[in-house]
N, C-alpha and C. Protein backbone atom coordinates (compact mmCIF):
# COMPACT_ATOMS: atom_id res chain seq x y z
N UNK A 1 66.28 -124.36 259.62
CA UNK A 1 67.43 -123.65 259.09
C UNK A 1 67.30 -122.14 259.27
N UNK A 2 66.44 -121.30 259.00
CA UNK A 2 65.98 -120.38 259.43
C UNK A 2 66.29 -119.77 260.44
N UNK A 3 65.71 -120.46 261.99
CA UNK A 3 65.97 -119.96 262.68
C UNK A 3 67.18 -120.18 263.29
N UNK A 4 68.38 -121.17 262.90
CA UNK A 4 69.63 -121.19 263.30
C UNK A 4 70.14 -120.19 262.59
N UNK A 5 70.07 -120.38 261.16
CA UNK A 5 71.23 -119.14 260.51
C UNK A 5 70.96 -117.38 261.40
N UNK A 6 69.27 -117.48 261.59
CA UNK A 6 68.93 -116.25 262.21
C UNK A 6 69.76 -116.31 263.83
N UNK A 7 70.05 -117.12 264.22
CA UNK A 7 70.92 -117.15 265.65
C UNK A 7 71.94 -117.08 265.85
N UNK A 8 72.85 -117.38 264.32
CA UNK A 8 74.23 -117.79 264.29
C UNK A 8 74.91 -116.09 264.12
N UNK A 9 73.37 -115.04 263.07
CA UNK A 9 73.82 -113.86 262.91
C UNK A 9 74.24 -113.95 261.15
N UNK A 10 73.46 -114.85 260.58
CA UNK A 10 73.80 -115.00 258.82
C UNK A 10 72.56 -114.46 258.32
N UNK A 11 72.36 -113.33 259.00
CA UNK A 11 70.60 -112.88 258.53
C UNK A 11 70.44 -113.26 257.13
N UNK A 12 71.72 -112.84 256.06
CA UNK A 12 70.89 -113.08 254.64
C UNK A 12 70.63 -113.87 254.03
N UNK A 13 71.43 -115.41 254.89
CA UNK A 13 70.42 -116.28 255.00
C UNK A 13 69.68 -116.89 255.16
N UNK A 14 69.45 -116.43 256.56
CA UNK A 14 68.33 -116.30 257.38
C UNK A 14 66.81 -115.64 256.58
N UNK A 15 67.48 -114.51 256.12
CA UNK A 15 66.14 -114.12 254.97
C UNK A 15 65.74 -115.08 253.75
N UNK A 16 66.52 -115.53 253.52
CA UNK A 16 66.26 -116.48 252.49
C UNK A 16 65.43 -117.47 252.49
N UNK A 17 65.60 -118.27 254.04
CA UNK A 17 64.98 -119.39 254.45
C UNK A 17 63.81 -118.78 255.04
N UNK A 18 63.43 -117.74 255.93
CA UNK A 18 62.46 -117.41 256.21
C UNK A 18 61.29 -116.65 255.24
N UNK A 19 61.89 -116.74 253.88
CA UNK A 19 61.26 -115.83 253.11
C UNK A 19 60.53 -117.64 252.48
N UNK A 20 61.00 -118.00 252.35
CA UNK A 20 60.41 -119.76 251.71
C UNK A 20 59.57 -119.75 252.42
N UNK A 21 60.39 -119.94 254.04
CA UNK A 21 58.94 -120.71 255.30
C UNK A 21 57.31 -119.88 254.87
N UNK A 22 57.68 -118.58 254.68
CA UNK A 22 56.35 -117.56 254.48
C UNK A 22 55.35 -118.17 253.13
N UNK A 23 56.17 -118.31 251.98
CA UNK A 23 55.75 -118.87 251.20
C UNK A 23 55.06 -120.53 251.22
N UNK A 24 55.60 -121.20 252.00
CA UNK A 24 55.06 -122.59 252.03
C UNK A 24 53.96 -122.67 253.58
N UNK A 25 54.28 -121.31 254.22
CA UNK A 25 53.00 -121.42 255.38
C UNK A 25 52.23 -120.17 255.61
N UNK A 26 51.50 -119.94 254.40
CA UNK A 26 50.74 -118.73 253.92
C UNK A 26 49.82 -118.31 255.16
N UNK A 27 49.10 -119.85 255.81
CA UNK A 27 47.89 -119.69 256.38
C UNK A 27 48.30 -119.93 257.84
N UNK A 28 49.87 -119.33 258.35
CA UNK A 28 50.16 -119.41 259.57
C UNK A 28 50.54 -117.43 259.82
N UNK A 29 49.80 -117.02 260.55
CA UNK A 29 50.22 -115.78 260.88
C UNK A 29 51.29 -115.42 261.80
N UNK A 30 51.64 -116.41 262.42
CA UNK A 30 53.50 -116.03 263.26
C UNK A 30 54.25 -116.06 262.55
N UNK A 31 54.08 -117.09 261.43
CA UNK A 31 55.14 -116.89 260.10
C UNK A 31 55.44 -115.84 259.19
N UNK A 32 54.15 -115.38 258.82
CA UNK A 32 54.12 -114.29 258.34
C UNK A 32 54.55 -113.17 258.94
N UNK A 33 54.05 -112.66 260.27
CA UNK A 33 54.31 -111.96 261.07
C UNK A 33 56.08 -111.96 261.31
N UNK A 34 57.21 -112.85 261.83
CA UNK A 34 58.17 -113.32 261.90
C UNK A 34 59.00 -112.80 260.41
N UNK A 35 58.56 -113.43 259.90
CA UNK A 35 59.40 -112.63 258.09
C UNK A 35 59.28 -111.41 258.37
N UNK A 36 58.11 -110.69 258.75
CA UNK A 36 57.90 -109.46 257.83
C UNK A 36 58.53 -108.64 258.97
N UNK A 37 58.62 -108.93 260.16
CA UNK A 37 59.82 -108.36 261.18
C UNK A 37 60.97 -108.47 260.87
N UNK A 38 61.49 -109.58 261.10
CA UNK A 38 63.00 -109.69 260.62
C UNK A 38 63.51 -108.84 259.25
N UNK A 39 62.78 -108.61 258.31
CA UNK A 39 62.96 -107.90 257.50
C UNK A 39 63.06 -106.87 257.52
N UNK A 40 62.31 -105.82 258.57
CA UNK A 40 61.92 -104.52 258.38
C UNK A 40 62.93 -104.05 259.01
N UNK A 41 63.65 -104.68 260.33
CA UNK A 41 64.57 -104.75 261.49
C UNK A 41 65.55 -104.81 260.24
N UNK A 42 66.13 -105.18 259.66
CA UNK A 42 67.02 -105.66 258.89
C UNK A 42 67.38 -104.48 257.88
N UNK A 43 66.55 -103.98 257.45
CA UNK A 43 66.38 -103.44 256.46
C UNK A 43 66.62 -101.69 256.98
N UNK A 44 66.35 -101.33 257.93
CA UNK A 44 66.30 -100.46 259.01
C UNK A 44 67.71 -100.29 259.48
N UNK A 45 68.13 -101.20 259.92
CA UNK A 45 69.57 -100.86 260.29
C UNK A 45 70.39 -100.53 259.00
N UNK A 46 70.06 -100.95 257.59
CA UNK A 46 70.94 -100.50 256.70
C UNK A 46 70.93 -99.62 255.96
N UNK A 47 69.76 -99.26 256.35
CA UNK A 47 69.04 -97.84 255.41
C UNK A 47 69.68 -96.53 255.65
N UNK A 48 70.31 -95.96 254.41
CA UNK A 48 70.92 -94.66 254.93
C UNK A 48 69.92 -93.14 253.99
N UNK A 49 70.37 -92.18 253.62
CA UNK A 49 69.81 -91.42 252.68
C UNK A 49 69.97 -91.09 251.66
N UNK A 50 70.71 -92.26 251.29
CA UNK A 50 71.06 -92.61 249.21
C UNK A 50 70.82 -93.95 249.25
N UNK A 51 70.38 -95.10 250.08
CA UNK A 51 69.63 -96.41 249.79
C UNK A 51 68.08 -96.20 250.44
N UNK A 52 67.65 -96.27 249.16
CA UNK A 52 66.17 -96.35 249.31
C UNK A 52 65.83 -97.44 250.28
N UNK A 53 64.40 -97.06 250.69
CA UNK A 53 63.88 -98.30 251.74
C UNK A 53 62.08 -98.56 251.09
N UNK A 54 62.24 -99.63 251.13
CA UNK A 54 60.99 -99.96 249.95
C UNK A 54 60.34 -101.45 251.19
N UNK A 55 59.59 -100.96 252.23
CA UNK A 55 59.18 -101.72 253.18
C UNK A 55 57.65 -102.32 252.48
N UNK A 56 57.49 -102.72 251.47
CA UNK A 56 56.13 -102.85 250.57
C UNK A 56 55.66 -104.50 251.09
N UNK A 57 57.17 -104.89 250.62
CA UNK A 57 56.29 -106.59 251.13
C UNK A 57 56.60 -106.73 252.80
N UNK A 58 57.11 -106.50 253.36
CA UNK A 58 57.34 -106.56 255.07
C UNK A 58 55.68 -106.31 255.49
N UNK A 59 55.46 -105.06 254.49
CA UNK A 59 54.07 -104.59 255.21
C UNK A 59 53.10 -105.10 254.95
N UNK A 60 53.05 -105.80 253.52
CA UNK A 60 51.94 -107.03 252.92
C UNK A 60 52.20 -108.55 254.11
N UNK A 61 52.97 -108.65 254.36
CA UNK A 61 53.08 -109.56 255.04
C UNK A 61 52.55 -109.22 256.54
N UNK A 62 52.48 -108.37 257.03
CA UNK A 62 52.33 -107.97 258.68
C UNK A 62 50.46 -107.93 258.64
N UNK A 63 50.10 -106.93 257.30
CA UNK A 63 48.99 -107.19 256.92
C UNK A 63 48.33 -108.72 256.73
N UNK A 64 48.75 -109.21 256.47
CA UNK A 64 48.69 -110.79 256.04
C UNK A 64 48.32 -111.59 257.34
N UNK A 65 49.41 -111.36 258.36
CA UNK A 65 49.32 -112.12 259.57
C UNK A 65 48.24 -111.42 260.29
N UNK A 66 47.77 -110.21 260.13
CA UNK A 66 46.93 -109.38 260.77
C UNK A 66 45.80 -110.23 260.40
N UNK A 67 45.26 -110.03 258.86
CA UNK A 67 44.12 -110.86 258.77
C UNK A 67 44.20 -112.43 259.14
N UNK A 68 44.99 -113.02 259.46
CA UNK A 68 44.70 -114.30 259.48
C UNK A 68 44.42 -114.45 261.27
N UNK A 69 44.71 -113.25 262.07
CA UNK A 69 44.71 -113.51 263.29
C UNK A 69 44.68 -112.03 264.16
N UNK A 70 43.40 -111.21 264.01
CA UNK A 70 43.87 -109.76 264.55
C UNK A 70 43.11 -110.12 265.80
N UNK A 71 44.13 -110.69 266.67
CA UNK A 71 44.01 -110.54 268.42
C UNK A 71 45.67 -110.65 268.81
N UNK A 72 46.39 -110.44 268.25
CA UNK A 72 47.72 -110.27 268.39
C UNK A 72 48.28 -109.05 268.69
N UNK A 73 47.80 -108.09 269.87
CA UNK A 73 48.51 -106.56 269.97
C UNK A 73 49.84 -106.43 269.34
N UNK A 74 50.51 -107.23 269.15
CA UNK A 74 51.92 -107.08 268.73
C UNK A 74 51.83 -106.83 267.30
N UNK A 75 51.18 -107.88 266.28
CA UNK A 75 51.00 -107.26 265.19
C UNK A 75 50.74 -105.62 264.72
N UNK A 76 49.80 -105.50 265.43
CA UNK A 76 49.26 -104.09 265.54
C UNK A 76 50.29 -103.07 265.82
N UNK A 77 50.98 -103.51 266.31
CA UNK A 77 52.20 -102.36 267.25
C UNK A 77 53.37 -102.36 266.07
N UNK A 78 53.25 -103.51 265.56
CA UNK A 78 54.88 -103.82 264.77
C UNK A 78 53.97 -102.93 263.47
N UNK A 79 53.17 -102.81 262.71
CA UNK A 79 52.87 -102.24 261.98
C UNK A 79 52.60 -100.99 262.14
N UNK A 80 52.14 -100.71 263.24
CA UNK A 80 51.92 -98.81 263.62
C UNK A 80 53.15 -98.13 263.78
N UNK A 81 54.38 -99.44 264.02
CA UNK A 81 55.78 -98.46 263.82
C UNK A 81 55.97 -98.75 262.61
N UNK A 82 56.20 -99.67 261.83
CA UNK A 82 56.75 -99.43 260.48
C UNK A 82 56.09 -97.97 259.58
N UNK A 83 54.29 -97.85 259.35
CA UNK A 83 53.93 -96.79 259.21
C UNK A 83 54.74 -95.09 260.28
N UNK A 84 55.02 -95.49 261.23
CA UNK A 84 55.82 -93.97 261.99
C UNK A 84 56.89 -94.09 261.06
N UNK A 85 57.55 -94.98 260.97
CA UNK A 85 58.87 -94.69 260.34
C UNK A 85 59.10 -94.49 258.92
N UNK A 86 57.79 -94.75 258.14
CA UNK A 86 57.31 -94.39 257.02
C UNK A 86 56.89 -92.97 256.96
N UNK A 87 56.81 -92.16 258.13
CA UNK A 87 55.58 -91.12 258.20
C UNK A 87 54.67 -90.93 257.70
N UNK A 88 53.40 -92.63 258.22
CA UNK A 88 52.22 -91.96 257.64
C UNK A 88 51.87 -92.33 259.07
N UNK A 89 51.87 -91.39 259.42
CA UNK A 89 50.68 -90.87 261.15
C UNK A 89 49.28 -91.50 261.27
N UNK A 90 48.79 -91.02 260.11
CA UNK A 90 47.23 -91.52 260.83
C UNK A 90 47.04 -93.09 260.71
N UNK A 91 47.85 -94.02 259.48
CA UNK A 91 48.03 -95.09 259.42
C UNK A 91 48.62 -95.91 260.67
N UNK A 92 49.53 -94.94 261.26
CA UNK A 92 50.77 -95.55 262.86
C UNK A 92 49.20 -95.23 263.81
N UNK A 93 48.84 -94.08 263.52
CA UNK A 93 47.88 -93.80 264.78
C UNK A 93 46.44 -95.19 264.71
N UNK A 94 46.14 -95.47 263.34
CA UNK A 94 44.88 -96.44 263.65
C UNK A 94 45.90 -97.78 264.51
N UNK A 95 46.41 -98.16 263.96
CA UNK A 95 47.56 -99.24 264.57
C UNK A 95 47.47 -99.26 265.50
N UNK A 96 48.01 -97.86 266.52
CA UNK A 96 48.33 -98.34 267.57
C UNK A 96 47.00 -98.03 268.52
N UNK A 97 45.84 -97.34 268.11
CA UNK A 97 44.56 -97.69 268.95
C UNK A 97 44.04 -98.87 268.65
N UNK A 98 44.34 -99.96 267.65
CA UNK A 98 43.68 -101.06 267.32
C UNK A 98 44.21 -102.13 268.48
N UNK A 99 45.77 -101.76 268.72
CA UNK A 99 46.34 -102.51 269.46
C UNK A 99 45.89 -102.21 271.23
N UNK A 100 45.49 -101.21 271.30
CA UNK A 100 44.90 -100.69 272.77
C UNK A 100 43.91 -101.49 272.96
N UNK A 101 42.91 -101.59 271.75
CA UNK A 101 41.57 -102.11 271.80
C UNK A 101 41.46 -103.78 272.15
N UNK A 102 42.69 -104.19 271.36
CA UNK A 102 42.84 -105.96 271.42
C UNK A 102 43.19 -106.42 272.69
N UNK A 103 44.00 -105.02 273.42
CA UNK A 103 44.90 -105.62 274.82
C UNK A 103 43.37 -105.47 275.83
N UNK A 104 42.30 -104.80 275.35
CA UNK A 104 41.00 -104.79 276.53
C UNK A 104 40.47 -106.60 276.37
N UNK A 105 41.19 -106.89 275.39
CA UNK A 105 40.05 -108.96 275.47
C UNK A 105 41.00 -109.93 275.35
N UNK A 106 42.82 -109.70 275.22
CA UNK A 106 43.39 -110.43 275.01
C UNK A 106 44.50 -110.25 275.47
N UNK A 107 45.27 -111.01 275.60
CA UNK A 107 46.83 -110.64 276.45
C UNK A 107 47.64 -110.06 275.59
N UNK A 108 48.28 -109.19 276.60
CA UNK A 108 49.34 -108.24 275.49
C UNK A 108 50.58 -108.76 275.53
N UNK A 109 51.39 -108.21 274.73
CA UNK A 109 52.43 -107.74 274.51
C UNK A 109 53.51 -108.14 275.45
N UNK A 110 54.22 -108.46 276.44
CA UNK A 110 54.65 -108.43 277.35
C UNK A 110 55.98 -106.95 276.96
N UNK A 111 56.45 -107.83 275.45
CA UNK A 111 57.67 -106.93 275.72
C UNK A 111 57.49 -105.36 275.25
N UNK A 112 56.26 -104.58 275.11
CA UNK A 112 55.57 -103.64 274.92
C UNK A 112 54.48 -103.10 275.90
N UNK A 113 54.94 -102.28 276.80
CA UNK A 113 54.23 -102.25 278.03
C UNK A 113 53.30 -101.40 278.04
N UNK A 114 52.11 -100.91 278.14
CA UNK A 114 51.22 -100.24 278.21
C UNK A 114 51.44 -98.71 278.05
N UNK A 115 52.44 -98.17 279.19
CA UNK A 115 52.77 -97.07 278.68
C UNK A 115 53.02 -96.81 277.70
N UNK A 116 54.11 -97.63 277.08
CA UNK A 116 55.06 -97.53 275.77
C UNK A 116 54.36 -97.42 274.86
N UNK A 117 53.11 -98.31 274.76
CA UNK A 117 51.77 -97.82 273.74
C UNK A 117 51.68 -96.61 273.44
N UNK A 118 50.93 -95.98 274.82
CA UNK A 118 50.73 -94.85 274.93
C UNK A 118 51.19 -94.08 274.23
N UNK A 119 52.41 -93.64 274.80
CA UNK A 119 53.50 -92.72 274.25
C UNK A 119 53.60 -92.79 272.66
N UNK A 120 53.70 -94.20 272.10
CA UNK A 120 53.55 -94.55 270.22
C UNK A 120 52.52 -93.78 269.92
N UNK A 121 51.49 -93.97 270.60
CA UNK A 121 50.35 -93.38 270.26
C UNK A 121 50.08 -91.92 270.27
N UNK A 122 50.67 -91.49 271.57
CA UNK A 122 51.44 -89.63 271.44
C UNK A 122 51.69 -89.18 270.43
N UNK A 123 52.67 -89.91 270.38
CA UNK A 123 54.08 -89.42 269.22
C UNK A 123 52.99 -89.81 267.41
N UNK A 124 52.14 -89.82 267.87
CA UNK A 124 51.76 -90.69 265.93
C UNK A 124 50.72 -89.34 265.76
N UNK A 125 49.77 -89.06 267.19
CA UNK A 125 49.19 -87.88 267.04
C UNK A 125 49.21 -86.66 266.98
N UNK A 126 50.47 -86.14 267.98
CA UNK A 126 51.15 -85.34 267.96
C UNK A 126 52.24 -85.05 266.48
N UNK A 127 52.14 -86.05 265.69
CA UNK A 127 52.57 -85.61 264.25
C UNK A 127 51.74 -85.37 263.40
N UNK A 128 50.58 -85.55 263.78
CA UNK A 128 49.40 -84.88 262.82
C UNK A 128 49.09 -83.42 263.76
N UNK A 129 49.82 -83.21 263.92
CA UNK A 129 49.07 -81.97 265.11
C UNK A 129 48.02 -81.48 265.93
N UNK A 130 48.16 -82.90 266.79
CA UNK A 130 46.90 -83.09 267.78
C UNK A 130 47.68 -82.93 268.89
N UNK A 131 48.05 -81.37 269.57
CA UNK A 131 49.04 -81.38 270.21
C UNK A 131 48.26 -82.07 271.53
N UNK A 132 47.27 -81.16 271.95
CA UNK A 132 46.39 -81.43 273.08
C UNK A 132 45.86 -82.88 273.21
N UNK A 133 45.47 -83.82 272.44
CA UNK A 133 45.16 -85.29 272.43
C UNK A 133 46.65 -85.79 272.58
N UNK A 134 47.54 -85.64 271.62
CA UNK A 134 48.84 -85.95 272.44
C UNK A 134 49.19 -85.52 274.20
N UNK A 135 49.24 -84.69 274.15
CA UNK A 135 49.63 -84.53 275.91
C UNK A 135 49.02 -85.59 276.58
N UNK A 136 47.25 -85.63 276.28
CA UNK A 136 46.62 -86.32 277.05
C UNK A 136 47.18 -87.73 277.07
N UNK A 137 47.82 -88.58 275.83
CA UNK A 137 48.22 -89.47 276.13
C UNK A 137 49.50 -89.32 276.67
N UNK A 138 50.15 -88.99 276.27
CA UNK A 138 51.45 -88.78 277.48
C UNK A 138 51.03 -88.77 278.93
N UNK A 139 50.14 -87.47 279.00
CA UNK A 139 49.77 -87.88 280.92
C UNK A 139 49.21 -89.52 280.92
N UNK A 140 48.47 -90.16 280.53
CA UNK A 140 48.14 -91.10 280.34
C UNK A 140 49.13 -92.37 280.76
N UNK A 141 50.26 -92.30 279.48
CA UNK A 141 51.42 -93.11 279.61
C UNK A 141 51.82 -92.85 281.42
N UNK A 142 51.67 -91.51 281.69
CA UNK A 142 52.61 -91.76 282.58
C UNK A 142 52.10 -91.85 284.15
N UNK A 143 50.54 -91.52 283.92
CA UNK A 143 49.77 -92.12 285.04
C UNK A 143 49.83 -93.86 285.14
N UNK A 144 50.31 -94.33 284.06
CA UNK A 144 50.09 -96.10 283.88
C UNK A 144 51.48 -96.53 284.41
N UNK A 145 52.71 -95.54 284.11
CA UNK A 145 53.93 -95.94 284.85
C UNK A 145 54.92 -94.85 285.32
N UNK A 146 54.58 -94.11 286.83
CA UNK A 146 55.27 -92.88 287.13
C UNK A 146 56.82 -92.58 286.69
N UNK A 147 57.37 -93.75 286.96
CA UNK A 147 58.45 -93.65 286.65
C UNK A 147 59.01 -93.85 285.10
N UNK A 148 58.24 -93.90 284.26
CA UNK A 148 58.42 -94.03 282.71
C UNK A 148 59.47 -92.80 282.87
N UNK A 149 60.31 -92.89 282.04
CA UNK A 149 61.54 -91.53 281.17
C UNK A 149 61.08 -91.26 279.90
N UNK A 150 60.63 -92.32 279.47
CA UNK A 150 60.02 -91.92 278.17
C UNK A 150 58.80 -90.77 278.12
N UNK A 151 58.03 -91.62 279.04
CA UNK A 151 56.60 -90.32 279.17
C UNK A 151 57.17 -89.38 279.62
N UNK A 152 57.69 -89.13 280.77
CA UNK A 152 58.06 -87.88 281.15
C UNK A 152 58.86 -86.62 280.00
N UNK A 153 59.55 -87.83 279.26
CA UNK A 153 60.38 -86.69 278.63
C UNK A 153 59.23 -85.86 277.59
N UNK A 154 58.61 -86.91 277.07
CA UNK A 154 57.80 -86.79 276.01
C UNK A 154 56.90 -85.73 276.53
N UNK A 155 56.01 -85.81 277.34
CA UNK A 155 55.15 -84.98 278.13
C UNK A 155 55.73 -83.75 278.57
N UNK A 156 57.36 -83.53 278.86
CA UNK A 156 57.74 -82.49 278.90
C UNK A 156 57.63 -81.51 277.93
N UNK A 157 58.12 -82.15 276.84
CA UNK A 157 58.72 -81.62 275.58
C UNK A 157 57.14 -81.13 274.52
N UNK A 158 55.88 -81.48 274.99
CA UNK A 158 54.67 -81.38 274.60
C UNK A 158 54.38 -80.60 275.36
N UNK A 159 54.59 -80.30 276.72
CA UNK A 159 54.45 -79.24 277.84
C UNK A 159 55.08 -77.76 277.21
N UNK A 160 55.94 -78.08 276.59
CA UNK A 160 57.03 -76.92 276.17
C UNK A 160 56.20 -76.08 275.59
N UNK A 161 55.88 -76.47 274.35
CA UNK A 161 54.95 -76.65 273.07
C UNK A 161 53.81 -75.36 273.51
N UNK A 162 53.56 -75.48 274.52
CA UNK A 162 52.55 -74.57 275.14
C UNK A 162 52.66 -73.44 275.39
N UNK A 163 53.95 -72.90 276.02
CA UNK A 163 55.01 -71.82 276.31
C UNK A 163 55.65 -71.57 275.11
N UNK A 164 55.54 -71.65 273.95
CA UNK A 164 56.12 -70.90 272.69
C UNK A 164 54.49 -69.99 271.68
């Protein structure tokens, strides 16, 4: 039920049923993992700056699937953004080197491409003001894919940074 209402586009009941499945399959980490996405995604698109956003259990849950299974780069990634979008940096920044580290012994990500790491990983350091370790990953990102727009822009705009 779950994942039809989630297909049909009835997310809130889709949350409903996927919020059970989590509860009755504690000791499955795609489940966990799966809730605590759909939620955060969800929750994200409705969030303005007079509705609070209180991502507490999304993130107990991502945590959750983490311990029950940390060789999943994706976990790692889906949590190093929820922390960016939280702004806590060094929390997004362990994330997304944990997820670098998992893709050296295990298959990644497909729909998260190496660069794109990268660049997360830029952007998480470069908000703690590591301008220079940022660049480096930007050149990085964009030695891994020349034609990235993302790196480039990013690497520009860190290039700038230098000239002020």
């Amino acid at each position: 039920l779950a994942e039809m209402t989630e297909a049909i586009g009835r997310d809130q009941e889709a949350m409903i049923y996927d919020k059970h499945l989590t509860e009755l399959k504690r000791g499955d980490a795609l489940t966990q993992e799966h809730y605590a996405w759909f939620k955060l995604s969800h929750e994200w698109n409705v969030m303005t700056p007079f509705a609070g956003f209180d991502g507490t259990e999304a993130e107990a849950l991502l945590k959750r699937s983490i311990e029950l299974a940390d060789t999943v780069d994706r976990r790692r990634i889906r949590l190093g953004e929820y922390y960016y979008k939280v702004r806590r940096y060094p929390e997004s920044e362990q994330n997304f080197r944990r997820a670098l580290t998992i893709r050296q012994t295990h298959p990644s990500d497909p729909s998260v491409s190496q660069d794109a790491l990268l660049v997360r990983l830029a952007r998480s350091v470069y908000r703690q003001g590591q301008l220079g370790e940022a660049k480096a990953y930007a050149a990085q990102a964009l030695l891994e894919n020349p034609v990235s727009e993302e790196a480039k822009e990013f690497l520009d705009y860190l290039l700038s940074k230098d000239s002020r």
